[in-house]
C-alpha atoms as a PDB file:
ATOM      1  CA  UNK A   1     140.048 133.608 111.453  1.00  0.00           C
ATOM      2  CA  UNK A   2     142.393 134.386 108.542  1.00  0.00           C
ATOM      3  CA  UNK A   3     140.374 135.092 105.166  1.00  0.00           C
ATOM      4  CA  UNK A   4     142.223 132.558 103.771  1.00  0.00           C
ATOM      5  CA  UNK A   5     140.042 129.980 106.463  1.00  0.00           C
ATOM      6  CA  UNK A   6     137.056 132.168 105.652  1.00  0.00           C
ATOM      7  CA  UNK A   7     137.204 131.284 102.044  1.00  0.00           C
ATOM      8  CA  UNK A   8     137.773 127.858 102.554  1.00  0.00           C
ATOM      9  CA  UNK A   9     134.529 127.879 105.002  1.00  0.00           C
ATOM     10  CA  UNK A  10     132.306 129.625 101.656  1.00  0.00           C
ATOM     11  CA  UNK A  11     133.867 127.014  99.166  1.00  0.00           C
ATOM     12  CA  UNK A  12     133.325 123.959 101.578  1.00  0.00           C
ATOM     13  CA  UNK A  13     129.451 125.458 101.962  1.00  0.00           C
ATOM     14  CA  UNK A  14     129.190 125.271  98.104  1.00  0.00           C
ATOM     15  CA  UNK A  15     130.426 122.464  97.825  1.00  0.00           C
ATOM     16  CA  UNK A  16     128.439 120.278 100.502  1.00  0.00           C
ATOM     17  CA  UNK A  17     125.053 122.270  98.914  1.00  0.00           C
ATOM     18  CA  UNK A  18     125.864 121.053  94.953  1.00  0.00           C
ATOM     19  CA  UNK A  19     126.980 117.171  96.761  1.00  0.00           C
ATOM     20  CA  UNK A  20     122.945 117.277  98.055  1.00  0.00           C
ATOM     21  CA  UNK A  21     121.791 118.500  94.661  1.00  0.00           C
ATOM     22  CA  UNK A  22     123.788 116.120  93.039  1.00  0.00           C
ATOM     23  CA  UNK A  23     122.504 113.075  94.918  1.00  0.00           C
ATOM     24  CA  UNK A  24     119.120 114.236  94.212  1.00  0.00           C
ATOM     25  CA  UNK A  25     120.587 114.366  90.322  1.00  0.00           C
ATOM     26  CA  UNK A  26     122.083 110.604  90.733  1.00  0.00           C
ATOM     27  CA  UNK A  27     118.472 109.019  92.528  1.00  0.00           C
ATOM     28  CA  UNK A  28     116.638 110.850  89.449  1.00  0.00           C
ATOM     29  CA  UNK A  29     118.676 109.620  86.501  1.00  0.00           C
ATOM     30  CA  UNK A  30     119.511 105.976  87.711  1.00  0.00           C
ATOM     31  CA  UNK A  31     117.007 104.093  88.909  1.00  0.00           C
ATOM     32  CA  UNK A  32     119.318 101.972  91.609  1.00  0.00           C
ATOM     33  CA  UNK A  33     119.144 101.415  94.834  1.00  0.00           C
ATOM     34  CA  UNK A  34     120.190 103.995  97.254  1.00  0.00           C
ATOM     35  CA  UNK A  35     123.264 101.345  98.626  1.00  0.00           C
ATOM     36  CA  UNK A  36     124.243 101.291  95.171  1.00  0.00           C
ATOM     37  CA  UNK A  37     124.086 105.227  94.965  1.00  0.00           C
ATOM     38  CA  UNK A  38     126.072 105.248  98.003  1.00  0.00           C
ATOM     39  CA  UNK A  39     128.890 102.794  96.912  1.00  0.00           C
ATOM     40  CA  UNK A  40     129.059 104.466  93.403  1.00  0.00           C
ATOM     41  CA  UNK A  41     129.715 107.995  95.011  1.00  0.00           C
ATOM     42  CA  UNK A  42     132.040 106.718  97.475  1.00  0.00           C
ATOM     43  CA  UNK A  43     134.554 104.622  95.094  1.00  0.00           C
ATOM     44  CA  UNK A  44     134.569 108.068  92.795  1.00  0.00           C
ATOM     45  CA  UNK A  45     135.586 110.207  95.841  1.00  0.00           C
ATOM     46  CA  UNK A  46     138.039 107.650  96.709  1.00  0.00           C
ATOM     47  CA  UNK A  47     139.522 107.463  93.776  1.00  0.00           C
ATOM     48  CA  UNK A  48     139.707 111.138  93.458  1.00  0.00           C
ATOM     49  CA  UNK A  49     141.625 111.224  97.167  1.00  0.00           C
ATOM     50  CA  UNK A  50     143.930 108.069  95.531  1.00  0.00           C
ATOM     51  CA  UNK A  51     144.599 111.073  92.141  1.00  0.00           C
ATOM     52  CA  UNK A  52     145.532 113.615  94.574  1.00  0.00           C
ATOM     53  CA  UNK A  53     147.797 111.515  96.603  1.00  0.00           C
ATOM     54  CA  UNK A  54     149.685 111.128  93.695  1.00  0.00           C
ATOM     55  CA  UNK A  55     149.876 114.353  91.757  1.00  0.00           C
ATOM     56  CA  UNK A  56     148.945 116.925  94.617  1.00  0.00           C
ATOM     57  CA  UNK A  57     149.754 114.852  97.541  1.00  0.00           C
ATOM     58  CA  UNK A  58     150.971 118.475  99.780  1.00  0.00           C
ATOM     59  CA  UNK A  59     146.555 119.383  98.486  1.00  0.00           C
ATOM     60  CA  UNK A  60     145.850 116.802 101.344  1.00  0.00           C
ATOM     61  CA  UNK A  61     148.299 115.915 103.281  1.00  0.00           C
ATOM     62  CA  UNK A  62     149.312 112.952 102.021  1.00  0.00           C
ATOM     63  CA  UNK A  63     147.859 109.683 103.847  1.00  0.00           C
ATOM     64  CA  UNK A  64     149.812 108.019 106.318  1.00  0.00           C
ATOM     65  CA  UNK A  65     147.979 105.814 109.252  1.00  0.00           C
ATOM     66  CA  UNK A  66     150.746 107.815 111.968  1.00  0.00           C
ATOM     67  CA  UNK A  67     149.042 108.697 114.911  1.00  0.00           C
ATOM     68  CA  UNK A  68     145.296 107.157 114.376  1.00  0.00           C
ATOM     69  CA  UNK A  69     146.347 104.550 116.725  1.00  0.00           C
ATOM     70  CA  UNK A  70     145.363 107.976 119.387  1.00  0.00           C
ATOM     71  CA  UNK A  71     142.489 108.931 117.810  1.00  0.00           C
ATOM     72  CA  UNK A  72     140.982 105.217 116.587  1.00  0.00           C
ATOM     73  CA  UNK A  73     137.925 106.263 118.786  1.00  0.00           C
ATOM     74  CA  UNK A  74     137.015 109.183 117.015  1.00  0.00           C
ATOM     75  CA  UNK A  75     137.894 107.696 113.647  1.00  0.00           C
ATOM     76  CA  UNK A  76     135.580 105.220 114.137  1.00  0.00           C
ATOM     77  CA  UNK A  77     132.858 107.133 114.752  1.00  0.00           C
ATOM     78  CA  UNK A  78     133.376 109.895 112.199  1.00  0.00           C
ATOM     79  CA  UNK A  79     133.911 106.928 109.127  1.00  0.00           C
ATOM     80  CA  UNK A  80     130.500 105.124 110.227  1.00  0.00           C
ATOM     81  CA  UNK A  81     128.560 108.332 111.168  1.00  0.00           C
ATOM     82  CA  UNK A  82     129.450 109.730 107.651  1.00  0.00           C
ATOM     83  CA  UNK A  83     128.750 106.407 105.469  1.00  0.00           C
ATOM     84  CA  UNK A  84     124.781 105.473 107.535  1.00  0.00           C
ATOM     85  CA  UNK A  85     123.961 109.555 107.284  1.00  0.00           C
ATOM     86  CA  UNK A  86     124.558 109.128 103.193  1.00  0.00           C
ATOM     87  CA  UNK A  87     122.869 106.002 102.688  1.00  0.00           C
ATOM     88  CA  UNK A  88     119.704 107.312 104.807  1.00  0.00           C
ATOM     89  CA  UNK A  89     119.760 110.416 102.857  1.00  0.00           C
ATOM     90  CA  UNK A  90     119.361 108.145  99.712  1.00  0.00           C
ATOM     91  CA  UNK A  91     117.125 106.069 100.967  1.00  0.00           C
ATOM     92  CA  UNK A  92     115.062 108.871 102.106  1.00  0.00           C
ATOM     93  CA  UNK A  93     115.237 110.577  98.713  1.00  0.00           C
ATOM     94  CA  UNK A  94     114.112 106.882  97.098  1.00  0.00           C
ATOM     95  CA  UNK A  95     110.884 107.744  99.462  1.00  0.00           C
ATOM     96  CA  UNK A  96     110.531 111.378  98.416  1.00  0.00           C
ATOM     97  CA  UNK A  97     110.600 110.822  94.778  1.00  0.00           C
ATOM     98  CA  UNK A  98     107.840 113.495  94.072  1.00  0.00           C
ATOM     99  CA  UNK A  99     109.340 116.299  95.977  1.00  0.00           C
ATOM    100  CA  UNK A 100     112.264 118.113  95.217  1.00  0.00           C
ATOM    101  CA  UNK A 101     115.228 118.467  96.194  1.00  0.00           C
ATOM    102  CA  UNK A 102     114.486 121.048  98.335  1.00  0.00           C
ATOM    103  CA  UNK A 103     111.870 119.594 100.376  1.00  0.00           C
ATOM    104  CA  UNK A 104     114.595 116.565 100.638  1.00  0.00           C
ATOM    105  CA  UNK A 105     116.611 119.267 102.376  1.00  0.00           C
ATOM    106  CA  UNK A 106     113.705 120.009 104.850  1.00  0.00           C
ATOM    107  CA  UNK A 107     114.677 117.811 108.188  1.00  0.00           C
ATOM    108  CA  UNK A 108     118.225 117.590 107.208  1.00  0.00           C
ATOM    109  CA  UNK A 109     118.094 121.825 108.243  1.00  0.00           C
ATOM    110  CA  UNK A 110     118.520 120.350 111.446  1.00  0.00           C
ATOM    111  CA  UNK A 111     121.593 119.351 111.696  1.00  0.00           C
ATOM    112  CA  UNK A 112     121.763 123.512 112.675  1.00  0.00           C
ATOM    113  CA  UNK A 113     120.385 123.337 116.253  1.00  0.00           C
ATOM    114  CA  UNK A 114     121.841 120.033 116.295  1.00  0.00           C
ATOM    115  CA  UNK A 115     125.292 121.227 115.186  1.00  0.00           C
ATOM    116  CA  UNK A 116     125.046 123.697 117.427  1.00  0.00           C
ATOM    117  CA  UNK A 117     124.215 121.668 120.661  1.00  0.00           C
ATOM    118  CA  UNK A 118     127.309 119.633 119.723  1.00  0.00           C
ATOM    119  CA  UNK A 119     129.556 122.104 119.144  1.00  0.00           C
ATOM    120  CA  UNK A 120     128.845 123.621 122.491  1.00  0.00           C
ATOM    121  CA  UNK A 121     128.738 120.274 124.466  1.00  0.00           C
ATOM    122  CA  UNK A 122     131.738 118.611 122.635  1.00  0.00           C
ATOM    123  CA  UNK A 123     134.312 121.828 121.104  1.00  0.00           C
ATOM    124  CA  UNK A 124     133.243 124.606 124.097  1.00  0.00           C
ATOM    125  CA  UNK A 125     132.070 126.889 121.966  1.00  0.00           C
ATOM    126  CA  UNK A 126     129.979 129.945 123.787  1.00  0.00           C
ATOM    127  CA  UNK A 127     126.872 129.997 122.924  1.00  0.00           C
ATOM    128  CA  UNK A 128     126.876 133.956 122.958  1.00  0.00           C
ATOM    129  CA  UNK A 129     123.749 136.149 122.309  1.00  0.00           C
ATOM    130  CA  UNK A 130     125.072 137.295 118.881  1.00  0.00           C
ATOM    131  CA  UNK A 131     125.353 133.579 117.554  1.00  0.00           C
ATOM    132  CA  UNK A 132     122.379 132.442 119.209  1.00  0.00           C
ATOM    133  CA  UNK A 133     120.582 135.289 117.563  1.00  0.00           C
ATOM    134  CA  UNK A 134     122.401 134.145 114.138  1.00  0.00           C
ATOM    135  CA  UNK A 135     121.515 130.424 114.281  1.00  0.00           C
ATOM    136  CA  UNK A 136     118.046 131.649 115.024  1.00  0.00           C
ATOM    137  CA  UNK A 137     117.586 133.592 112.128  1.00  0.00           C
ATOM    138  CA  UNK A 138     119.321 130.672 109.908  1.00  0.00           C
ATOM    139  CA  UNK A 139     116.669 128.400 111.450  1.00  0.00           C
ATOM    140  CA  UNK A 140     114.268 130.958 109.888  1.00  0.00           C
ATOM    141  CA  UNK A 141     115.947 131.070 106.320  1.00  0.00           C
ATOM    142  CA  UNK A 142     115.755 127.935 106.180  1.00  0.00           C
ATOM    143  CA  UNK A 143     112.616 127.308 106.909  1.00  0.00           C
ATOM    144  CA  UNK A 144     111.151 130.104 104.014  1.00  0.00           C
ATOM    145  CA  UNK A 145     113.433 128.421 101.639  1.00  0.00           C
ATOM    146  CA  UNK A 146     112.714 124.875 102.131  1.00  0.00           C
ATOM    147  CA  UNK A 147     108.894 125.589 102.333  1.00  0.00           C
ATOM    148  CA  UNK A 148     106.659 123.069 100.090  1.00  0.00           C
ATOM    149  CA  UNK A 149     103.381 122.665  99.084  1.00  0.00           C
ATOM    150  CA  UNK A 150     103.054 119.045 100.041  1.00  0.00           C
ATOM    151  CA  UNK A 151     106.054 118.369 102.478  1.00  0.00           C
ATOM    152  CA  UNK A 152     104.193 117.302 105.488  1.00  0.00           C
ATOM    153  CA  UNK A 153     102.371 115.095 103.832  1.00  0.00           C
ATOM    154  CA  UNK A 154     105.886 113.083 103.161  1.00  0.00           C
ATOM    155  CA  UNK A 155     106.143 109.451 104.239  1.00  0.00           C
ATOM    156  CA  UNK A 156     107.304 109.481 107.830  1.00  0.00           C
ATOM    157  CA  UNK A 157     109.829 106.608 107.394  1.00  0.00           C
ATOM    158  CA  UNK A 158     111.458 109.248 104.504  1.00  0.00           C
ATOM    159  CA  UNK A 159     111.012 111.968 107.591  1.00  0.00           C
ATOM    160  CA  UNK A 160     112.650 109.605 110.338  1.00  0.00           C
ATOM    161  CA  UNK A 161     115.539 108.758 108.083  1.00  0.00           C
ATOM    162  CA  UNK A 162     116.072 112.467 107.537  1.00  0.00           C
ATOM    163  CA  UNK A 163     116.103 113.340 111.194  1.00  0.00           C
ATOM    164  CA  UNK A 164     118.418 110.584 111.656  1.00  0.00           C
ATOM    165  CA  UNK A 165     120.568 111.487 108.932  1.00  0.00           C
ATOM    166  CA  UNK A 166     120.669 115.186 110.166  1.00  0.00           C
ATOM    167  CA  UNK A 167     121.740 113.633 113.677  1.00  0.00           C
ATOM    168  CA  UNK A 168     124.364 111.507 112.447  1.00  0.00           C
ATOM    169  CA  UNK A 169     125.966 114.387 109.892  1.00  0.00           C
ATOM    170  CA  UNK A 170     126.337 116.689 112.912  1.00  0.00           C
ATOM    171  CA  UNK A 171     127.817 114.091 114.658  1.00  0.00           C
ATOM    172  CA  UNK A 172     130.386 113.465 112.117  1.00  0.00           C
ATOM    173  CA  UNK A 173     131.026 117.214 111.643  1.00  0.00           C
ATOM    174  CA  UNK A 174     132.033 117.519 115.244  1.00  0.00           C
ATOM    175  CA  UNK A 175     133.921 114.771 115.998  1.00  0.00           C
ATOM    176  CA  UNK A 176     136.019 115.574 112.441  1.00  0.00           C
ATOM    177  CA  UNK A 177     136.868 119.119 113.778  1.00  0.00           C
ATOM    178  CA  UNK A 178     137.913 116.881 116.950  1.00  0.00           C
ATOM    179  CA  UNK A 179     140.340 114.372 114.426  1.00  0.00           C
ATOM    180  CA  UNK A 180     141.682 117.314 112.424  1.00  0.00           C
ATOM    181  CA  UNK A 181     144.179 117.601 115.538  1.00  0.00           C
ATOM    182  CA  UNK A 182     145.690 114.068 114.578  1.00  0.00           C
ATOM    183  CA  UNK A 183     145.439 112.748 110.943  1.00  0.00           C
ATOM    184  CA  UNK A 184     146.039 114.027 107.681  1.00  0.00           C
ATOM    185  CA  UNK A 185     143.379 115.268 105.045  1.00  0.00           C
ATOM    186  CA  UNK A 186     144.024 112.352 103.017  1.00  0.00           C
ATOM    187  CA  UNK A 187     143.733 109.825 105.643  1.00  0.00           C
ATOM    188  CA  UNK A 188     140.449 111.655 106.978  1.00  0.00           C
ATOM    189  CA  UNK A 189     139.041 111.297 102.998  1.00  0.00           C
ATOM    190  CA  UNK A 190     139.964 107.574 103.452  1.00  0.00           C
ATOM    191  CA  UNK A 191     138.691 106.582 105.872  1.00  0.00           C
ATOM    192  CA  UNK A 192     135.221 107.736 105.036  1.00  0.00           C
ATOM    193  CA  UNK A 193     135.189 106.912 101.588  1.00  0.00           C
ATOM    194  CA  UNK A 194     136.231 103.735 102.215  1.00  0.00           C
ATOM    195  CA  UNK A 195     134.504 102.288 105.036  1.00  0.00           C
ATOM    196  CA  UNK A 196     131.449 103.738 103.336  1.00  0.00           C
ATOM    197  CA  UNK A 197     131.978 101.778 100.606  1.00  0.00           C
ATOM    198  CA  UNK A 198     133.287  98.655 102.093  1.00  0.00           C
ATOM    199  CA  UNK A 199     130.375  98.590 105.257  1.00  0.00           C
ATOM    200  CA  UNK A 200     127.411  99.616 102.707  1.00  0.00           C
ATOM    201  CA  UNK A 201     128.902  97.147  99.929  1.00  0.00           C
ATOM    202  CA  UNK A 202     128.904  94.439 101.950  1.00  0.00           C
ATOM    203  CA  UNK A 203     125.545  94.738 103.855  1.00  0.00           C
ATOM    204  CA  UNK A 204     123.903  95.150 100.327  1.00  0.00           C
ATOM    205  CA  UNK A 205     125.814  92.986  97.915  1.00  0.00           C
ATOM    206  CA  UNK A 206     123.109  91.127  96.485  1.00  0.00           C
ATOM    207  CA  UNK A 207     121.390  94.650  95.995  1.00  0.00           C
ATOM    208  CA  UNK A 208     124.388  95.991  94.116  1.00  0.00           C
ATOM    209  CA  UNK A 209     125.473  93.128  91.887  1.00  0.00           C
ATOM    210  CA  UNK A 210     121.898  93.549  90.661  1.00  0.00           C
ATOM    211  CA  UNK A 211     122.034  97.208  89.686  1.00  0.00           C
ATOM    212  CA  UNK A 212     125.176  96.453  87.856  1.00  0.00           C
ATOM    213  CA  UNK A 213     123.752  95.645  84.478  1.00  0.00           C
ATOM    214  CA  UNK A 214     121.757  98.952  84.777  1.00  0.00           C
ATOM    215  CA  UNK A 215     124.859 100.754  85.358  1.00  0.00           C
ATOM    216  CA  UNK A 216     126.412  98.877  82.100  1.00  0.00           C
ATOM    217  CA  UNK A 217     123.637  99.987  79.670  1.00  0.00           C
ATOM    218  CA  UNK A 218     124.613 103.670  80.882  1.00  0.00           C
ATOM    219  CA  UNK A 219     128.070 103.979  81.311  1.00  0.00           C
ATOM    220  CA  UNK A 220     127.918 108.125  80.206  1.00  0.00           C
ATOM    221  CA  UNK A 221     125.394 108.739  83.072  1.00  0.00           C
ATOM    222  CA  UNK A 222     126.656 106.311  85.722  1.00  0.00           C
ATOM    223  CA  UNK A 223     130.381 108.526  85.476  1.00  0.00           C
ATOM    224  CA  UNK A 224     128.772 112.109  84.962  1.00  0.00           C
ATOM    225  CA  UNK A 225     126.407 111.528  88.194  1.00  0.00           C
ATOM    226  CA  UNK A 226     129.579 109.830  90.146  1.00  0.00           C
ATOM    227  CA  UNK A 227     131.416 112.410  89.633  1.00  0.00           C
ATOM    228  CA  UNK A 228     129.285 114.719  89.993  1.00  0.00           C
ATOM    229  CA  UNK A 229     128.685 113.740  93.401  1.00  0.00           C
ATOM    230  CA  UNK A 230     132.398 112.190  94.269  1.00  0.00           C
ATOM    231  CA  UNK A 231     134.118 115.594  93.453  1.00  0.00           C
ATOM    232  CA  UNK A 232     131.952 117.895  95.489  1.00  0.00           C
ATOM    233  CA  UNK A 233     131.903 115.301  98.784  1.00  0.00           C
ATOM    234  CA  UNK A 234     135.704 115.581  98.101  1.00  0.00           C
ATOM    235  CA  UNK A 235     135.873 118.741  98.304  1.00  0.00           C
ATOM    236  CA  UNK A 236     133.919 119.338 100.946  1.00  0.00           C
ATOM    237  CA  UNK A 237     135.639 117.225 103.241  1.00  0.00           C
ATOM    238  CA  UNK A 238     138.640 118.404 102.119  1.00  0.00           C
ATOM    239  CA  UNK A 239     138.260 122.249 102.489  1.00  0.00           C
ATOM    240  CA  UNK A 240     136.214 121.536 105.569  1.00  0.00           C
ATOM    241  CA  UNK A 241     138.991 119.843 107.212  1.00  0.00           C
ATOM    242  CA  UNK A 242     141.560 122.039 105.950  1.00  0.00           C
ATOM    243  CA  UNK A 243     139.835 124.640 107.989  1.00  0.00           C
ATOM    244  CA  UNK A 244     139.137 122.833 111.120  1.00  0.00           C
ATOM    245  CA  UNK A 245     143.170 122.489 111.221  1.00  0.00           C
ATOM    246  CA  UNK A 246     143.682 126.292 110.462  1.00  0.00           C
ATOM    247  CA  UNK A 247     141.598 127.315 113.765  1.00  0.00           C
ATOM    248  CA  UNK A 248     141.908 126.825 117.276  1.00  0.00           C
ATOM    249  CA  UNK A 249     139.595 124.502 118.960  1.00  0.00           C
ATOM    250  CA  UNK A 250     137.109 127.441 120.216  1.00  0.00           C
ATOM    251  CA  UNK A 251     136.479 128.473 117.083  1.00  0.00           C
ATOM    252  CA  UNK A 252     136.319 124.704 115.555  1.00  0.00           C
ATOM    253  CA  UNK A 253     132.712 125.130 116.546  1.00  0.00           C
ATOM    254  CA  UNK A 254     131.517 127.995 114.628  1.00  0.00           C
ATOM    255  CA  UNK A 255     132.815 126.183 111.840  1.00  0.00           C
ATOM    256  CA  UNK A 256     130.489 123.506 112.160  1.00  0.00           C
ATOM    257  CA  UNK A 257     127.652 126.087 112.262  1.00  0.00           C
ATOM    258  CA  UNK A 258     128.592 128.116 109.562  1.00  0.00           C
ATOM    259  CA  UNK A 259     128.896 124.571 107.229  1.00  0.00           C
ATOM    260  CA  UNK A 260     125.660 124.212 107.839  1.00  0.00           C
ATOM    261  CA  UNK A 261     124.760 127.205 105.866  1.00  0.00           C
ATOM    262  CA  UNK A 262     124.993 125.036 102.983  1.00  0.00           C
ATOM    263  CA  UNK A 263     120.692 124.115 102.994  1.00  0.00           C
ATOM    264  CA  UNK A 264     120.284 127.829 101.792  1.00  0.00           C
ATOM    265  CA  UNK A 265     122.883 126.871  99.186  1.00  0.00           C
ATOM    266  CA  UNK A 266     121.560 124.031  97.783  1.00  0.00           C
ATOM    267  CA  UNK A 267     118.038 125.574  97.706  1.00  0.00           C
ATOM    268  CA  UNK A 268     119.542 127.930  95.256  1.00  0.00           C
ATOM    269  CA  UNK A 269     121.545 125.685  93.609  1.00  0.00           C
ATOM    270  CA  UNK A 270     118.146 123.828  93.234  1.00  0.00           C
ATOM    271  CA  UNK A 271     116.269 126.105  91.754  1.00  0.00           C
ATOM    272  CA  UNK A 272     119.200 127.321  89.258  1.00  0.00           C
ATOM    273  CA  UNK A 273     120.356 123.695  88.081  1.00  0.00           C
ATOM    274  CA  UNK A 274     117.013 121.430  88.603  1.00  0.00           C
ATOM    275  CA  UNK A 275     114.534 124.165  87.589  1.00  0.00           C
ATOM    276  CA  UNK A 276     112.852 123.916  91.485  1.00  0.00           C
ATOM    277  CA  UNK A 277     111.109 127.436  90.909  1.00  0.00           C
ATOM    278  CA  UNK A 278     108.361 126.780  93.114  1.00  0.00           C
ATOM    279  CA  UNK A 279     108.105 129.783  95.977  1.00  0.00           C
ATOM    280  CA  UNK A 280     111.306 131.287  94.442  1.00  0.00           C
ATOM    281  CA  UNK A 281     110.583 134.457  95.740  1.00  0.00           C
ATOM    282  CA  UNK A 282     110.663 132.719  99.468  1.00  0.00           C
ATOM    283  CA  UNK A 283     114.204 131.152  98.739  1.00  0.00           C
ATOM    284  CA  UNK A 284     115.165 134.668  97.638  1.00  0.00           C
ATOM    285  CA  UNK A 285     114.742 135.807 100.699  1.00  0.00           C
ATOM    286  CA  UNK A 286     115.937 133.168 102.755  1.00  0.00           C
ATOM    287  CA  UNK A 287     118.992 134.319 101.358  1.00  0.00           C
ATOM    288  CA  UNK A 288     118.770 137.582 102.031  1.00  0.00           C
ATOM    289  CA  UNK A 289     118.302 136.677 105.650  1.00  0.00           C
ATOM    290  CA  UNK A 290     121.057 133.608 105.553  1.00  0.00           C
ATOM    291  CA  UNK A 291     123.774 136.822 104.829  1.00  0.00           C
ATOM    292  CA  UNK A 292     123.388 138.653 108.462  1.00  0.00           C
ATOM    293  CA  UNK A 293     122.730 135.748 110.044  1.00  0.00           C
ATOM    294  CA  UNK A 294     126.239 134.152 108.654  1.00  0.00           C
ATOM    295  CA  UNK A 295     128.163 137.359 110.168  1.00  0.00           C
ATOM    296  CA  UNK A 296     126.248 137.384 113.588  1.00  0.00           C
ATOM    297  CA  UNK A 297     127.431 133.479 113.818  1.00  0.00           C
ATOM    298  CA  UNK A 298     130.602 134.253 112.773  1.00  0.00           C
ATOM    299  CA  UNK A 299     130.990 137.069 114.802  1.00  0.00           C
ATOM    300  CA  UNK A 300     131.195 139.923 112.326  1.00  0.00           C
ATOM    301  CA  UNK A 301     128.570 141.706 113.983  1.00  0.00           C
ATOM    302  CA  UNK A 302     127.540 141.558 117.863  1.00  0.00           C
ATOM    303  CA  UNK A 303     126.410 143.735 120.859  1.00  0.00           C
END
């Protein structure tokens, strides 16, 4: 993998780790329903793919509809699996309003073993000792970091939609490395923005025309948090994708594991921009232990 790809891996990580701090950010500071949280997020991002098109359009791709008439399977079920895994993450979060965002993170960690299973069953990838070794150790950081006073005690509907949101995200990770071989980066961005927006805007219209005179009386917040959370969803699906069409299909999968390195991201991101100190020195070492387990999954060091 060319450093070039390995970068882009790192940044899409970031990125998808500040997107779950940020939604945490958006359910704290407007109190709207998690549709509406969805639909706001997903117009920004779309917007922001629309901008690029424009004035970067070689960033993306462009977006042209050529060749999706292949792939419409696999399109279908990466644009739905992406737009119910955000709206169950907000409606879990609406459910988990006294934890943080790190314990929000808890049963989303896995979409690792998930990921994993998928990208073996679906992509081929070998499930050889050194990465099997690596995911386990992720498993581990994850759990230290995540750990909460309190999170087992969390409503199980807010646990079941987490679970299913962690299913449905490593779903959509998979079958995106398996689209990268047929659309563009702007037609990918699209399509999930705007079926998101269109399926969860339509389902919860009455729920949304509500929350828009809450959005009126705070116009500065309602485009800070939008953006905040349309900008890094962009750019992690953009970055992500970019990388899944810079690989060959064997490594496509290892990809998909090493995304979901971005838990031990947010964690710190947590703790650095919402002030979630609680067992800091746990999340410091989760992240000592994420490191080596990154390079055994990626390959950098084996037996």
């Amino acid at each position: 993998m060319s450093p070039l790809n390995v970068a882009l891996t790192l940044f899409a990580a970031i990125s998808r780790g500040s997107f779950s701090v940020a939604q945490k950010d958006m359910r704290d500071r407007l109190d709207i329903h998690p549709a509406t949280c969805c639909v706001v997020f997903s117009i920004t991002a779309l917007l922001l793919t629309l901008a690029t098109n424009v004035f970067a359009p070689s960033l993306i791709g462009g977006i042209s509809f050529h060749g999706l008439d292949k792939a419409w399977p696999d399109a279908t079920i990466v644009s739905l699996s992406f737009a119910l895994a955000n709206v169950a993450v907000f409606y879990a979060q609406s459910l988990f309003k006294k934890l943080t965002a790190s314990a929000t993170q808890i049963m989303l960690a896995c979409t690792l073993p998930i990921g994993t299973w998928l990208a073996h069953w679906v992509l081929g990838t070998p499930l050889s000792p050194h990465l099997l070794v690596g995911v386990t150790m992720l498993i581990g950081a994850i759990g230290l970091g995540l750990y909460e006073k309190g999170a087992a005690r969390s409503p199980v509907r807010g646990l079941a939609l987490i679970l299913i949101a962690a299913g449905l995200f490593s779903l959509f990770q998979v079958k995106s490395a398996q689209l990268s071989e047929h659309i563009s980066g702007g037609t990918y961005a699209i399509l999930a923005y705007g079926v998101t927006a269109l399926v969860v805007g339509v389902a919860r219209f009455t729920q949304i025309r509500g929350d828009l005179g809450i959005l009126r009386k705070q116009p500065k917040t309602t485009i800070l948090t939008g953006l905040s959370t349309g900008s890094t969803s962009f750019l992690y699906l953009e970055w992500s994708y970019h990388v899944y069409q810079g690989v060959p299909k064997d490594i496509q999968g290892t990809i998909v594991i090493l995304l979901n390195t971005h838990v031990v991201i947010s964690v710190a991101l947590g703790a650095w921009l919402l002030k979630e100190r609680t067992n800091l020195r746990l999340k410091l070492l989760a992240v000592l232990i994420a490191i080596p387990a990154v390079l055994l999954i990626k390959g950098v060091v084996r037996w």
